[in-house]
Structure formats: structure tokens, C-alpha cells
N, C-alpha and C. Protein backbone atom coordinates (compact mmCIF):
# COMPACT_ATOMS: atom_id res chain seq x y z
N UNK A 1 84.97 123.99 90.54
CA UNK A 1 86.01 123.11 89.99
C UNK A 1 87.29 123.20 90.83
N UNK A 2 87.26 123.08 92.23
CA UNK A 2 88.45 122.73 93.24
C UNK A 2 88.63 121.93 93.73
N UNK A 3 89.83 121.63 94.24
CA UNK A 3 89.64 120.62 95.34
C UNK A 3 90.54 121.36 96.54
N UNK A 4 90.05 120.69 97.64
CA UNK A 4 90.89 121.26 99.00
C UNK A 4 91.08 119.60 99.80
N UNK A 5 92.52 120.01 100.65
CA UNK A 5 92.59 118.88 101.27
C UNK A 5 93.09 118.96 102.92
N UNK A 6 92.90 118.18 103.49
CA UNK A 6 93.08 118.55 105.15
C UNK A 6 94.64 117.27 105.68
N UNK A 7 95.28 117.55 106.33
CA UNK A 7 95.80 116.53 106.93
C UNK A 7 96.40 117.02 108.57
N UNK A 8 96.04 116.48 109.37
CA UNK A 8 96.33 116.89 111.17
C UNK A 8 97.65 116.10 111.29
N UNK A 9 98.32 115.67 110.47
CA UNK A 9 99.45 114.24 111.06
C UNK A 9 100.44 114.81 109.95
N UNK A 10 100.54 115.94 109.74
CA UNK A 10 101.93 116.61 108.59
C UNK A 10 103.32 115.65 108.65
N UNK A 11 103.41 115.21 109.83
CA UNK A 11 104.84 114.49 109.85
C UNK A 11 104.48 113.00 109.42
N UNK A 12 103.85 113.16 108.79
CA UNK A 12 103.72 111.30 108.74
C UNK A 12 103.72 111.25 107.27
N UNK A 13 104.97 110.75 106.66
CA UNK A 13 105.11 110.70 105.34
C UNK A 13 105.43 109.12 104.91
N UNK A 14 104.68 108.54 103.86
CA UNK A 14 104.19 107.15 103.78
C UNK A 14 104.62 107.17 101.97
N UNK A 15 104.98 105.43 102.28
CA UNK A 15 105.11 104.94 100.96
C UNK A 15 104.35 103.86 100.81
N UNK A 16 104.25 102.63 101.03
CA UNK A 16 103.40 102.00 100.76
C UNK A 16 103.02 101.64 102.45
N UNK A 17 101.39 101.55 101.89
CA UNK A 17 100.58 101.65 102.66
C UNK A 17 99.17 101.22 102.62
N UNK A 18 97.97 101.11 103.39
CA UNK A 18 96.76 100.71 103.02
C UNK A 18 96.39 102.04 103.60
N UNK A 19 94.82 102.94 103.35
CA UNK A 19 94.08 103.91 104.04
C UNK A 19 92.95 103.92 103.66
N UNK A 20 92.24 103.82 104.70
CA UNK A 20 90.76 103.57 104.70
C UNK A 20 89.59 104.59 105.15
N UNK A 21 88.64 104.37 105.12
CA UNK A 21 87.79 105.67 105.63
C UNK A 21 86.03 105.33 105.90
N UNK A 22 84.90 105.30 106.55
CA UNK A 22 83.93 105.59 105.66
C UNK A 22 83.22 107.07 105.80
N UNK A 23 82.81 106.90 104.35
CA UNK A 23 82.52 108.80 103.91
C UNK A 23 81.11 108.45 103.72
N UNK A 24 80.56 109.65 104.70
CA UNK A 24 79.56 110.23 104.42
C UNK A 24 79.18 111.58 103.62
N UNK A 25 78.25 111.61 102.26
CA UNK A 25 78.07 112.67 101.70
C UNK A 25 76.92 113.24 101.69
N UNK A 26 76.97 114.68 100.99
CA UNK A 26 75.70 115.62 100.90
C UNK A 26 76.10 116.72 99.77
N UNK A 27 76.17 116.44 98.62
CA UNK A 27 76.57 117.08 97.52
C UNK A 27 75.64 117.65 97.03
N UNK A 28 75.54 119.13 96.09
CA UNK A 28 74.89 119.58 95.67
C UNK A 28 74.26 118.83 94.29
N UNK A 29 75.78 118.60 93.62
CA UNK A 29 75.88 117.69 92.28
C UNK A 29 76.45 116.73 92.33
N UNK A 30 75.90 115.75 91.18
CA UNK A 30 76.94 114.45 91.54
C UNK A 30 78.43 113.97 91.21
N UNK A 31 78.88 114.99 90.40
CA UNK A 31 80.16 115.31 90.26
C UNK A 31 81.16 115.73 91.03
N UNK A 32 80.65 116.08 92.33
CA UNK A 32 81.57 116.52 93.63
C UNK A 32 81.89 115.06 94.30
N UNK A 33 82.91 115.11 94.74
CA UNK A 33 83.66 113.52 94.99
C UNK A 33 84.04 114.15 96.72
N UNK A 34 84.22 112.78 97.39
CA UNK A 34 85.20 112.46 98.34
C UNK A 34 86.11 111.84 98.36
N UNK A 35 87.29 111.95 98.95
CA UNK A 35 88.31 110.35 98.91
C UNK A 35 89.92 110.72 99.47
N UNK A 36 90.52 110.40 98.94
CA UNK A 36 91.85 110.97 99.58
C UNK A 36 93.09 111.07 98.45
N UNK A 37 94.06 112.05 99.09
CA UNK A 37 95.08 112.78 98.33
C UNK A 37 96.06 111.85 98.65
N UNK A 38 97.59 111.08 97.90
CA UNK A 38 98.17 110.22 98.67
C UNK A 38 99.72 110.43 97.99
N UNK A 39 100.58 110.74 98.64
CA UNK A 39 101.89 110.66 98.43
C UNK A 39 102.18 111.79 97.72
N UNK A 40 101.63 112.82 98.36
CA UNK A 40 101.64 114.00 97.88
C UNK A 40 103.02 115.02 98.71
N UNK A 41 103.41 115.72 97.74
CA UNK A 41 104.57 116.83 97.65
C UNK A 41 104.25 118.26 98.87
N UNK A 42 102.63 118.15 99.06
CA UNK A 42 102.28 118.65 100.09
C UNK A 42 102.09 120.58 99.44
N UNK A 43 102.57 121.09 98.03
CA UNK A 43 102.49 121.98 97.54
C UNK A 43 101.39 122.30 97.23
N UNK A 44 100.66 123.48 97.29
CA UNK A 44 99.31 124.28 97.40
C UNK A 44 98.71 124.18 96.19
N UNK A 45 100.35 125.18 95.49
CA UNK A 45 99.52 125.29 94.39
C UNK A 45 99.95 125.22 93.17
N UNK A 46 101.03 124.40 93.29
CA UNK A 46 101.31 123.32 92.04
C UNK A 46 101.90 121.87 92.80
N UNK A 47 100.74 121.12 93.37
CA UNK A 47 101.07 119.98 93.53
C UNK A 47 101.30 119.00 92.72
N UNK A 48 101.80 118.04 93.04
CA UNK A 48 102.16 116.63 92.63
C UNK A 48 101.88 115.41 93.37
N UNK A 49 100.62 115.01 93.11
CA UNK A 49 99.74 113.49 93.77
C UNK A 49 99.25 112.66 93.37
N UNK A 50 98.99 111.89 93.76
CA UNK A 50 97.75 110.94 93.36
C UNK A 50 96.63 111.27 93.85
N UNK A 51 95.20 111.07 93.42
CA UNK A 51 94.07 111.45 94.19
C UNK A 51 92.83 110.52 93.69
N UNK A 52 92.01 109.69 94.53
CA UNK A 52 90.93 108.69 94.64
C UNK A 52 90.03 109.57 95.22
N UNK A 53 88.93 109.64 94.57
CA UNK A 53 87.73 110.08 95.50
C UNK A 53 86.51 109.11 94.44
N UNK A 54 85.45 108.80 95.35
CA UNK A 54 84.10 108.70 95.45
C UNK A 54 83.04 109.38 95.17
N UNK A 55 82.36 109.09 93.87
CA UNK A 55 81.14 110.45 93.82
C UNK A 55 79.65 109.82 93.29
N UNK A 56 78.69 110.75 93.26
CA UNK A 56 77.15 109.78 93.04
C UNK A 56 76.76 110.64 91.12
N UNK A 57 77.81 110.85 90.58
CA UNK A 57 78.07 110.46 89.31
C UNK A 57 77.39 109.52 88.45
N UNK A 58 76.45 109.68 87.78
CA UNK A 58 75.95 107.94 87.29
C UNK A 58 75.48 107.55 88.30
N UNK A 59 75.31 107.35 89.23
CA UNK A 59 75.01 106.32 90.37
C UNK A 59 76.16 105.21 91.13
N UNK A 60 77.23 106.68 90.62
CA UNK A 60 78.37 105.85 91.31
C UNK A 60 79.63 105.95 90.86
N UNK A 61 80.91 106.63 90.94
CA UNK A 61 81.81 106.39 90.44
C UNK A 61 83.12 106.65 91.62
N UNK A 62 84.59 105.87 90.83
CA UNK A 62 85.39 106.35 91.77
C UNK A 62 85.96 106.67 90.51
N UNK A 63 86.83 107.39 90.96
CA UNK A 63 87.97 107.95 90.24
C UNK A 63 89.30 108.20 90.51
N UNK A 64 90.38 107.98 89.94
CA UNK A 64 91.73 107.90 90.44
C UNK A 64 92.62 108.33 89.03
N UNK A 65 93.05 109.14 89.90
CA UNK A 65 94.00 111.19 89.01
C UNK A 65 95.57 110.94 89.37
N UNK A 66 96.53 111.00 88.35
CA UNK A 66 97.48 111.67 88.95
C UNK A 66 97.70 113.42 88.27
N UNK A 67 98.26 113.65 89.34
CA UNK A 67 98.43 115.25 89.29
C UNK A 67 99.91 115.33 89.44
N UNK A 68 100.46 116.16 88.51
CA UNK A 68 101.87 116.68 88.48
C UNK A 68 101.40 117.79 87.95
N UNK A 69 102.53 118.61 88.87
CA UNK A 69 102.69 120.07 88.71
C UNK A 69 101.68 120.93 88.61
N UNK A 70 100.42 120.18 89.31
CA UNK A 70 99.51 121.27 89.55
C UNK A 70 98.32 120.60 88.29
N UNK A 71 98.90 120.08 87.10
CA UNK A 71 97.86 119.40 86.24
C UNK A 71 97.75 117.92 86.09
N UNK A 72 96.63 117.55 85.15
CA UNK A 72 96.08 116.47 85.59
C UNK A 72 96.51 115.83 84.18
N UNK A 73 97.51 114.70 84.25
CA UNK A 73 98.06 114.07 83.71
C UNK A 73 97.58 112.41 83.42
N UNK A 74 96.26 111.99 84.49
CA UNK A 74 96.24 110.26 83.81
C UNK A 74 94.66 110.33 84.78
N UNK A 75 93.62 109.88 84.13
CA UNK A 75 92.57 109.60 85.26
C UNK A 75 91.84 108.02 85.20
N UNK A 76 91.33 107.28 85.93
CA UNK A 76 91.50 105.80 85.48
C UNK A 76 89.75 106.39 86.15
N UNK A 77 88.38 105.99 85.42
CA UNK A 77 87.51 105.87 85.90
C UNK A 77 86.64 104.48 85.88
N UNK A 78 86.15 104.48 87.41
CA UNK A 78 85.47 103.47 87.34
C UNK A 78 84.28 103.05 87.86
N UNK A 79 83.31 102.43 86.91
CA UNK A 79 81.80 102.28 87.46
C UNK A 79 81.56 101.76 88.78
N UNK A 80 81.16 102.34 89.82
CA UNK A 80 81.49 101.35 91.29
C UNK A 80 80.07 100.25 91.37
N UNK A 81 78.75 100.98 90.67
CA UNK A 81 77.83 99.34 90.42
C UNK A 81 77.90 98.48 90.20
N UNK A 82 78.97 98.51 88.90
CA UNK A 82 79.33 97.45 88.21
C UNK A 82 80.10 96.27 89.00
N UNK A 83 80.92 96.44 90.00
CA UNK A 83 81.19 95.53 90.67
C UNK A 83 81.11 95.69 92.15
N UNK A 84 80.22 96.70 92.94
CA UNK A 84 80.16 96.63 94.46
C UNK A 84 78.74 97.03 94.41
N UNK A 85 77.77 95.80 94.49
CA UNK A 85 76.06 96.10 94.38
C UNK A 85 75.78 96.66 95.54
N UNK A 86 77.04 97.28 96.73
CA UNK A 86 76.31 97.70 98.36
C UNK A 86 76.60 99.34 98.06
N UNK A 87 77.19 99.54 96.81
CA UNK A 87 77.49 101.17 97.12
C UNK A 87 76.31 102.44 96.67
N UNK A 88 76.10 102.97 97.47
CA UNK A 88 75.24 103.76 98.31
C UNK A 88 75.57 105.08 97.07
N UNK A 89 74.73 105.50 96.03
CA UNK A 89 75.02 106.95 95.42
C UNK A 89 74.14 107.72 96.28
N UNK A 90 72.90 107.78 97.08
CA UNK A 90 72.18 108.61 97.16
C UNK A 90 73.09 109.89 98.54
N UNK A 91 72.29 110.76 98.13
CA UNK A 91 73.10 111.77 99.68
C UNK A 91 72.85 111.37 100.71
N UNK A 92 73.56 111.54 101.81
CA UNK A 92 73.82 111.31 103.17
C UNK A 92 73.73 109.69 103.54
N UNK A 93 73.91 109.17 102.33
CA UNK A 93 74.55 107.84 102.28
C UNK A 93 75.91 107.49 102.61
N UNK A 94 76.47 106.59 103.33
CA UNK A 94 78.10 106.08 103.58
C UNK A 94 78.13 104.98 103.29
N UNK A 95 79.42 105.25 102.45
CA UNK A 95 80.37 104.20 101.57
C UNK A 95 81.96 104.12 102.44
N UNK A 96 82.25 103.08 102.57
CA UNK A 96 83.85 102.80 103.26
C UNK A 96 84.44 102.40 101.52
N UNK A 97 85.93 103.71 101.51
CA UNK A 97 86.96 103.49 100.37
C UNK A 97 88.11 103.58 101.00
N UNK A 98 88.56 102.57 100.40
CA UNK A 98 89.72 101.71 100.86
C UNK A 98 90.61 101.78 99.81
N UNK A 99 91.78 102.06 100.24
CA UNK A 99 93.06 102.61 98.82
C UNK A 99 94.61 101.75 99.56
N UNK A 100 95.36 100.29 98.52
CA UNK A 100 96.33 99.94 98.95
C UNK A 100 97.13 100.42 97.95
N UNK A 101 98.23 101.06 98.27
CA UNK A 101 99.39 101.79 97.70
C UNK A 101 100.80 101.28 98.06
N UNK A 102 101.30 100.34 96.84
CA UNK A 102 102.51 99.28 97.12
C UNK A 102 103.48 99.62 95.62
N UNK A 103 104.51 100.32 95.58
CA UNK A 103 105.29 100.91 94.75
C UNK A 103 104.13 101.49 93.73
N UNK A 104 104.22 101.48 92.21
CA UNK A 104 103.39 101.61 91.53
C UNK A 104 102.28 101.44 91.08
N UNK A 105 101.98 100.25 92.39
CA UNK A 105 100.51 99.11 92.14
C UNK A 105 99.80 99.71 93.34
N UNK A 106 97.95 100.31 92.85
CA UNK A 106 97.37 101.09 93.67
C UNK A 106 95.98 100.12 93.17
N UNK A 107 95.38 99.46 94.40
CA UNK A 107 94.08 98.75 94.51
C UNK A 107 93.06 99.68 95.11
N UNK A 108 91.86 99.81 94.64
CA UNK A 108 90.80 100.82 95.01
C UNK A 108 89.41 100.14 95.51
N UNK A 109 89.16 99.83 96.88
CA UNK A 109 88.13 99.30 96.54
C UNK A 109 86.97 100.15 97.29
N UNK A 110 85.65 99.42 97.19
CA UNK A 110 84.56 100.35 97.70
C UNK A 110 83.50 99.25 98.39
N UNK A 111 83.54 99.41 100.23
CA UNK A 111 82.95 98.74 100.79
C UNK A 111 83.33 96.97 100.83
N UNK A 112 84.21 96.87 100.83
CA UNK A 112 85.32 95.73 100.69
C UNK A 112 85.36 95.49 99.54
N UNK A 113 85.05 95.68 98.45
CA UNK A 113 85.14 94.93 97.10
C UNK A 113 85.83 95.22 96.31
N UNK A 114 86.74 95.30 95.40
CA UNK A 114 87.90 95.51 94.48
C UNK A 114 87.52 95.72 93.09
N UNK A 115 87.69 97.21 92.78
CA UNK A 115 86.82 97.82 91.77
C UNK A 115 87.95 98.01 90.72
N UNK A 116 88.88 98.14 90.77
CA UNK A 116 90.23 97.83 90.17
C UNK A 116 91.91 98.07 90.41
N UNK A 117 92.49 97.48 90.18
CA UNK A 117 94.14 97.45 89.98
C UNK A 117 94.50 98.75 89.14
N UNK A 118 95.49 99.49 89.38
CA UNK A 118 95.96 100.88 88.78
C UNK A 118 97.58 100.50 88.79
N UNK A 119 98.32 100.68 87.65
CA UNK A 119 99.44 100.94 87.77
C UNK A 119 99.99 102.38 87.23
N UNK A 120 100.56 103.06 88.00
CA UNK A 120 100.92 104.61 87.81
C UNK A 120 101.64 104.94 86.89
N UNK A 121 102.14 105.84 86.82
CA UNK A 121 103.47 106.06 85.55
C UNK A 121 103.51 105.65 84.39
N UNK A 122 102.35 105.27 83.61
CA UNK A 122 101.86 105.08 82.60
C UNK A 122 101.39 106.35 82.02
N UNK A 123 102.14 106.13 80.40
CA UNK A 123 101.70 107.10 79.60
C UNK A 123 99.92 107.19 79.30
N UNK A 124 99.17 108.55 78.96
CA UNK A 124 97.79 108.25 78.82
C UNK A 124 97.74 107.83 77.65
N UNK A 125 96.77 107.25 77.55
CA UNK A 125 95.92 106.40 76.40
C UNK A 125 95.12 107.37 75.78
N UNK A 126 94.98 107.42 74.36
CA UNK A 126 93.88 108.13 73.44
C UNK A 126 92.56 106.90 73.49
N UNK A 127 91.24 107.23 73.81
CA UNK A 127 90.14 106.45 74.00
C UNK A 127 89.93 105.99 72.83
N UNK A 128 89.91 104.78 72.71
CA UNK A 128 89.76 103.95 71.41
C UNK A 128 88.33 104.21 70.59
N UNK A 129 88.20 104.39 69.20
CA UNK A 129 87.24 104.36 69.26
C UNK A 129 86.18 102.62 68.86
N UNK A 130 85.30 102.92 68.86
CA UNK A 130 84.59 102.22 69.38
C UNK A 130 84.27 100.64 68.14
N UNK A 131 84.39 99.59 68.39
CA UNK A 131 85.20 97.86 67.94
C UNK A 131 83.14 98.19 67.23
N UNK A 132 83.10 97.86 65.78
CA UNK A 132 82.09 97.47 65.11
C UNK A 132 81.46 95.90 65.69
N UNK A 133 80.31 95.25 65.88
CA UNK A 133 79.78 94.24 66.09
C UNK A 133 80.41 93.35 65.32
N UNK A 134 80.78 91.66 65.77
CA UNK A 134 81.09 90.88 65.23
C UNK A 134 80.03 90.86 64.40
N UNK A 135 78.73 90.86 64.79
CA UNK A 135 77.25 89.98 63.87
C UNK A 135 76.59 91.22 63.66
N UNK A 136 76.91 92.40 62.77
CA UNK A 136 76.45 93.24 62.60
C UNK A 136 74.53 93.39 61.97
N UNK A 137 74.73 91.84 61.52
CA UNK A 137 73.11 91.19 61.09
C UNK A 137 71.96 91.96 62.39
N UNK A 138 72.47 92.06 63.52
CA UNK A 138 72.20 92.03 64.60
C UNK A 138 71.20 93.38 64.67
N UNK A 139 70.41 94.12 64.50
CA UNK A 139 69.79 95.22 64.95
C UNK A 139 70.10 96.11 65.87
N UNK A 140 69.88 95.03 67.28
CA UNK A 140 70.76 96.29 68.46
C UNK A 140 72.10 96.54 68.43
N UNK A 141 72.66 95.18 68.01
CA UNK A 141 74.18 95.39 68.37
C UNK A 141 74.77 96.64 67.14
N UNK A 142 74.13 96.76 65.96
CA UNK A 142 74.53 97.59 65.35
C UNK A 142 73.91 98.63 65.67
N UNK A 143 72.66 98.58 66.59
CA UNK A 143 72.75 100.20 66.81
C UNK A 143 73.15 100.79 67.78
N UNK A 144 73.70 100.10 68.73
CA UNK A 144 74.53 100.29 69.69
C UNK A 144 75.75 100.71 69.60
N UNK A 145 76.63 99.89 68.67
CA UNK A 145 77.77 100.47 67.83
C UNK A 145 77.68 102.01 67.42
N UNK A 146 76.66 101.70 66.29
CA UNK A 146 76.13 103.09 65.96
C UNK A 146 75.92 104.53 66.77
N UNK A 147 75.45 104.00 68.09
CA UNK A 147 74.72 105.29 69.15
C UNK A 147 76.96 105.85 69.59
N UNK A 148 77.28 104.20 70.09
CA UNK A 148 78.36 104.68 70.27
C UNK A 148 79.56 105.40 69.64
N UNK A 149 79.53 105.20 68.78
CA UNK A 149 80.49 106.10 67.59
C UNK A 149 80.07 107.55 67.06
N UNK A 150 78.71 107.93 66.99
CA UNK A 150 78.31 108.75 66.66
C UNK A 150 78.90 109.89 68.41
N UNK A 151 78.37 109.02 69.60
CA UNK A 151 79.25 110.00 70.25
C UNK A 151 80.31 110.37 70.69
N UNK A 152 80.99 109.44 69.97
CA UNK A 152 82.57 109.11 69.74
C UNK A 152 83.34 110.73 69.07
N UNK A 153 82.83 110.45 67.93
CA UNK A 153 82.80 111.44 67.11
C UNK A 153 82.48 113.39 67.46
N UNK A 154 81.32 113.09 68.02
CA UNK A 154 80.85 114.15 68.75
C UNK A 154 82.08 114.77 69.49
N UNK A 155 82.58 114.00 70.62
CA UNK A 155 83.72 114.25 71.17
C UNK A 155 85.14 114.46 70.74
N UNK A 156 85.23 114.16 69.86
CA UNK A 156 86.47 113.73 69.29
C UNK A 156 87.94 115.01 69.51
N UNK A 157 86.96 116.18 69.05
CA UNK A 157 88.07 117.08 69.11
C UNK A 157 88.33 117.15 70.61
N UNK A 158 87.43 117.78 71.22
CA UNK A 158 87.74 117.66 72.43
C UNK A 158 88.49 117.06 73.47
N UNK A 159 88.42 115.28 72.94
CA UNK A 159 88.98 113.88 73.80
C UNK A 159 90.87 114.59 73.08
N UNK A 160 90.57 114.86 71.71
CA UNK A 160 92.16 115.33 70.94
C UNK A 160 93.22 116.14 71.60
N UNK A 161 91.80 117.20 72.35
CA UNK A 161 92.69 118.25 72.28
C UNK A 161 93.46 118.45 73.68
N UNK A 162 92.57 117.20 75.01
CA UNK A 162 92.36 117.08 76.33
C UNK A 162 93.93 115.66 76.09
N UNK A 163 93.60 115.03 75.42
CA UNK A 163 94.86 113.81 75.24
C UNK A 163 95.80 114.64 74.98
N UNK A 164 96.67 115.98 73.72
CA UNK A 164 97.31 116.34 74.04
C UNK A 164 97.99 117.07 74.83
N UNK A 165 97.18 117.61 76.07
CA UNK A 165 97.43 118.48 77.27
C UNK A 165 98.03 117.87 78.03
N UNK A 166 97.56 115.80 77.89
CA UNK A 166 97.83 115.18 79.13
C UNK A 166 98.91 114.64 79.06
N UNK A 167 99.16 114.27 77.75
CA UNK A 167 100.32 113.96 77.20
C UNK A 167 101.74 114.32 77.47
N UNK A 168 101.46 115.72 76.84
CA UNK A 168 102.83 116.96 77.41
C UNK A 168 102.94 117.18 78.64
N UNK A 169 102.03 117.07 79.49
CA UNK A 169 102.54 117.00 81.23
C UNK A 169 103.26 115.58 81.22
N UNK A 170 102.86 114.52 81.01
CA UNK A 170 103.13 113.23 81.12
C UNK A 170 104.84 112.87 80.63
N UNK A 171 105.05 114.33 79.70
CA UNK A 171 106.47 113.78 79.24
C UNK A 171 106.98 114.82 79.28
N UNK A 172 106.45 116.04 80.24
CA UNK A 172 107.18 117.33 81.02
C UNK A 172 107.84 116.51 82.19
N UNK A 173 107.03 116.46 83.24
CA UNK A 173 106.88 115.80 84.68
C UNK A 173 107.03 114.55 84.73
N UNK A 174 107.71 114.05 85.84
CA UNK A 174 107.32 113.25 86.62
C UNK A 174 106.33 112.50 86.77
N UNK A 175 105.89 111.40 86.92
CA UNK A 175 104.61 111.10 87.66
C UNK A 175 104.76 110.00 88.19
N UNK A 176 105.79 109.43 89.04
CA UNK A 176 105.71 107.91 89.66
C UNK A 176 106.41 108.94 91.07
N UNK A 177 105.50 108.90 92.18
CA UNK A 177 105.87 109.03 93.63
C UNK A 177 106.05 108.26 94.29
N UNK A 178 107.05 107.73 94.90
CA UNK A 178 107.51 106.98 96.15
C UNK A 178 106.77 107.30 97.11
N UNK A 179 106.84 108.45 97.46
CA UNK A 179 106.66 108.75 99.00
C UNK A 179 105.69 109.99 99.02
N UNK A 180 105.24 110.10 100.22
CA UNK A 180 104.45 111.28 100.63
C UNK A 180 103.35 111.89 101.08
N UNK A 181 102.97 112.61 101.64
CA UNK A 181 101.75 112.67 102.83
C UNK A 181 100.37 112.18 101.93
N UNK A 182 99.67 111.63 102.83
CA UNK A 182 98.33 111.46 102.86
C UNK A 182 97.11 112.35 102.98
N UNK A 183 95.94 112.55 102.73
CA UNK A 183 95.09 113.47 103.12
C UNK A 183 93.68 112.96 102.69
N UNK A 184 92.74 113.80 103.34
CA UNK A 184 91.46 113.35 103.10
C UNK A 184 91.11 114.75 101.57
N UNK A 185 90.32 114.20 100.90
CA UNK A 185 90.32 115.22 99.83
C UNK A 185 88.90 115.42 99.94
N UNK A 186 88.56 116.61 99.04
CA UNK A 186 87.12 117.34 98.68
C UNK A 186 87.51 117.69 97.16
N UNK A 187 86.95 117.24 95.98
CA UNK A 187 85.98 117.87 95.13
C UNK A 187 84.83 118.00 94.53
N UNK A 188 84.99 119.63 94.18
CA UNK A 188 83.33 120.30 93.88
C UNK A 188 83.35 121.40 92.89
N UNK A 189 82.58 120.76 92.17
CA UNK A 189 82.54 121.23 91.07
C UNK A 189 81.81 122.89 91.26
N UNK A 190 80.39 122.55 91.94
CA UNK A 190 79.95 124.01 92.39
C UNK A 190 79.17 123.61 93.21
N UNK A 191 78.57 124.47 93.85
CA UNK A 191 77.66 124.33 95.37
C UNK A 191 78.32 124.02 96.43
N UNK A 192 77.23 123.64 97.45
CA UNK A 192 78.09 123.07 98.61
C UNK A 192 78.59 121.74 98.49
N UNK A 193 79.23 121.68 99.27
CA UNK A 193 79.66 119.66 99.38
C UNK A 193 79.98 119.46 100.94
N UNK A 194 79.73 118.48 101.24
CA UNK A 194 79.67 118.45 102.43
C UNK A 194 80.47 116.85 102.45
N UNK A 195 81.35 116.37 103.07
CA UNK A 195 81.92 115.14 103.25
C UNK A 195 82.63 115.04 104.68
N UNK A 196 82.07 113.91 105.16
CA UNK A 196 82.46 113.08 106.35
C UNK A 196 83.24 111.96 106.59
N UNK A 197 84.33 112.44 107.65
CA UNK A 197 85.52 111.06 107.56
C UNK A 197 84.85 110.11 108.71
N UNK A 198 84.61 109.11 108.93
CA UNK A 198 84.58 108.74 110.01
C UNK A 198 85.40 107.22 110.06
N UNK A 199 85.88 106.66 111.15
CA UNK A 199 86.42 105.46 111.50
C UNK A 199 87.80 105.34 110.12
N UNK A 200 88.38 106.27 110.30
CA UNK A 200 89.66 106.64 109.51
C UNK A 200 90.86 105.79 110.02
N UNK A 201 91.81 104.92 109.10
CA UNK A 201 92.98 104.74 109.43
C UNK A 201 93.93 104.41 108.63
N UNK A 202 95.11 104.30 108.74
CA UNK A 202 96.26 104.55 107.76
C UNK A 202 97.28 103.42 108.23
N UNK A 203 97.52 102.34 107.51
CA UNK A 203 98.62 101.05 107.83
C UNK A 203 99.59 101.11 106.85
N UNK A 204 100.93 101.81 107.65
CA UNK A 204 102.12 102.07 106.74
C UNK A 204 102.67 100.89 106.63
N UNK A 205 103.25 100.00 105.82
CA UNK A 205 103.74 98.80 105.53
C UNK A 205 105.37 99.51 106.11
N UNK A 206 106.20 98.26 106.86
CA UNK A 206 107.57 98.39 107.14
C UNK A 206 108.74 98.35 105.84
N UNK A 207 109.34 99.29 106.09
CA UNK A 207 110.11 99.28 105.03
C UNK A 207 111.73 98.73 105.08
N UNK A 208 112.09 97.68 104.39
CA UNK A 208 112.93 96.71 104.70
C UNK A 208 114.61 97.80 104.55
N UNK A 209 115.28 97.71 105.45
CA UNK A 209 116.63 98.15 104.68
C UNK A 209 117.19 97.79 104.08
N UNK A 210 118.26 98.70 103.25
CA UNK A 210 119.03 98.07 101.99
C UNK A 210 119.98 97.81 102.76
């Protein structure tokens, strides 16, 4: 359950920007991600970032974290099947993720396609639970409802007790960054992980004077 991050270009500190990559993986589990660290404070070990990575999760997920003060304060997840039919979960498969970062507005996509819009500095959300069937007459739809609430429930304390952790960072800290280094990221949950940058680049947008 770490992550580590690399950057060779320390002096290059960015605000809005596009950064691209394609990653090749070899994960033990599918919960170990690739992707990148962005506008980060550059601190070890109580940072403050944003962080996107790529993992074969489900058969696919990205994910996008902010981190203040070392904890994890907002995570936006998202199915990457659901809208990019070219992305690759299996190992030693490559996926190109692409991250545009323009004040608070952060676009994520995977293999050109646009998996969603993020706006930062938003308080977290408690996960709703789950909207009963309009036509409950319906068999599946009510047992679908059903499957879903029951693990609604299941979770509940847990989602309670994880919403108020995220909460109190959220209205300790900070969490809207202007500025700040870039990096390629690694997490892994356990085992090895193995991730590859290749055909990497970083387009800092000009910044107008006042």
C-alpha cells in the first residue's frame, strides 16, 4: 500500500498544462496502478498532490486522488471500458493516459478518449445510497436494487467512517493547487509492479501576465 514517484526535470514547476505518456504494465495485482503525480509540493512524506494512475482493476480503471498533507482527501473513480473500448487491462499491455490540468478543471483521458471532467476543491460526497426502481413490478430491476442496497448496507459503516476521515482533511487542509512539479507515479498494493514510461511529454500552457 505505497506509492513512489520519480521526476529527472525538478526545476520544472507547472500550472496548467497537458502530460501524456504510454504505460506499459506487469502487476502482480490489479489494484497496483500507473499514472502520474501533478502539482505536487514535492514533500516525501507529507505531501500535497493530485494523483491519476491507470490500473487492470475490474478490467480497467483510472483513478484520480487528491492528497493533502500526506492523506487522501477526494478520489473520483472511473470505469475506463465504459467509455474507451481500446483499453488494454491485461499485463504487459500499453495504454497512452493523457491528463489536461487548467486551474481547477482536470480532463483524464485513456488512449485518446475522455473518460471524465474533474473539478478539484470540492468537498467529498457521502455515496448515495442506492434510487429504488421506478417499475418495481419489474423482477430484475427490483432485484438489482435489492443486490445493490443490501451491499450498500454491508458497507455502510465503513463508507461512514472513511467519509469522516476525508472530510476532516478536506476542512483541515487545503486542497486546490496552482502550481507544482509533475511526476510519473507507481502504486502497489503488494508484490511486484513493474511500469513503463515510454514516448512521455509535458505541454506547459503560457501564462499571461497580470
Amino acid at each position: 500500500m505505497e506509492t513512489d514517484f520519480a521526476n529527472k526535470f525538478i526545476a520544472t514547476v507547472v500550472k496548467d498544462f497537458v502530460l501524456s505518456t504510454d504505460i506499459t504494465w506487469n502487476t502482480r495485482y490489479g489494484s497496483n496502478g500507473c499514472g502520474f503525480i501533478m502539482r505536487s509540493d514535492g514533500d516525501e512524506e507529507n505531501p500535497n498532490h493530485y494523483m491519476v494512475v491507470i490500473t487492470r482493476f475490474g478490467e480497467g480503471r483510472a483513478i484520480f486522488t487528491t492528497i493533502a498533507n500526506g492523506e487522501l482527501v477526494n478520489g473520483v473513480d472511473m470505469y475506463t471500458p465504459f467509455y474507451d473500448p481500446n483499453f488494454d487491462w491485461q499485463n504487459n499491455a500499453t495504454n497512452r493516459l493523457t491528463v489536461v490540468g487548467r486551474g481547477r478543471e482536470f480532463a483524464v483521458y485513456t488512449n485518446g478518449i475522455l473518460l471524465r471532467e474533474i473539478t478539484t476543491g470540492e468537498e467529498p460526497i457521502l455515496p448515495r445510497l442506492p434510487t429504488p426502481p421506478p417499475t418495481p413490478e419489474i423482477d430484475s430491476a427490483m432485484g438489482q436494487y435489492l443486490s445493490d442496497l443490501e451491499k450498500y448496507n454491508q458497507q455502510i459503516e465503513e463508507i461512514q467512517v472513511d467519509f469522516r476521515r476525508r472530510l476532516s482533511a478536506y476542512r483541515k487542509y487545503n486542497t486546490v493547487y496552482e502550481r507544482g512539479f509533475v511526476a510519473m507515479a507507481v502504486l502497489s498494493e503488494s508484490g511486484r509492479t513493474t511500469c513503463h514510461f515510454d514516448n512521455t511529454w509535458l505541454w506547459v500552457f503560457n501564462e499571461v501576465p497580470n
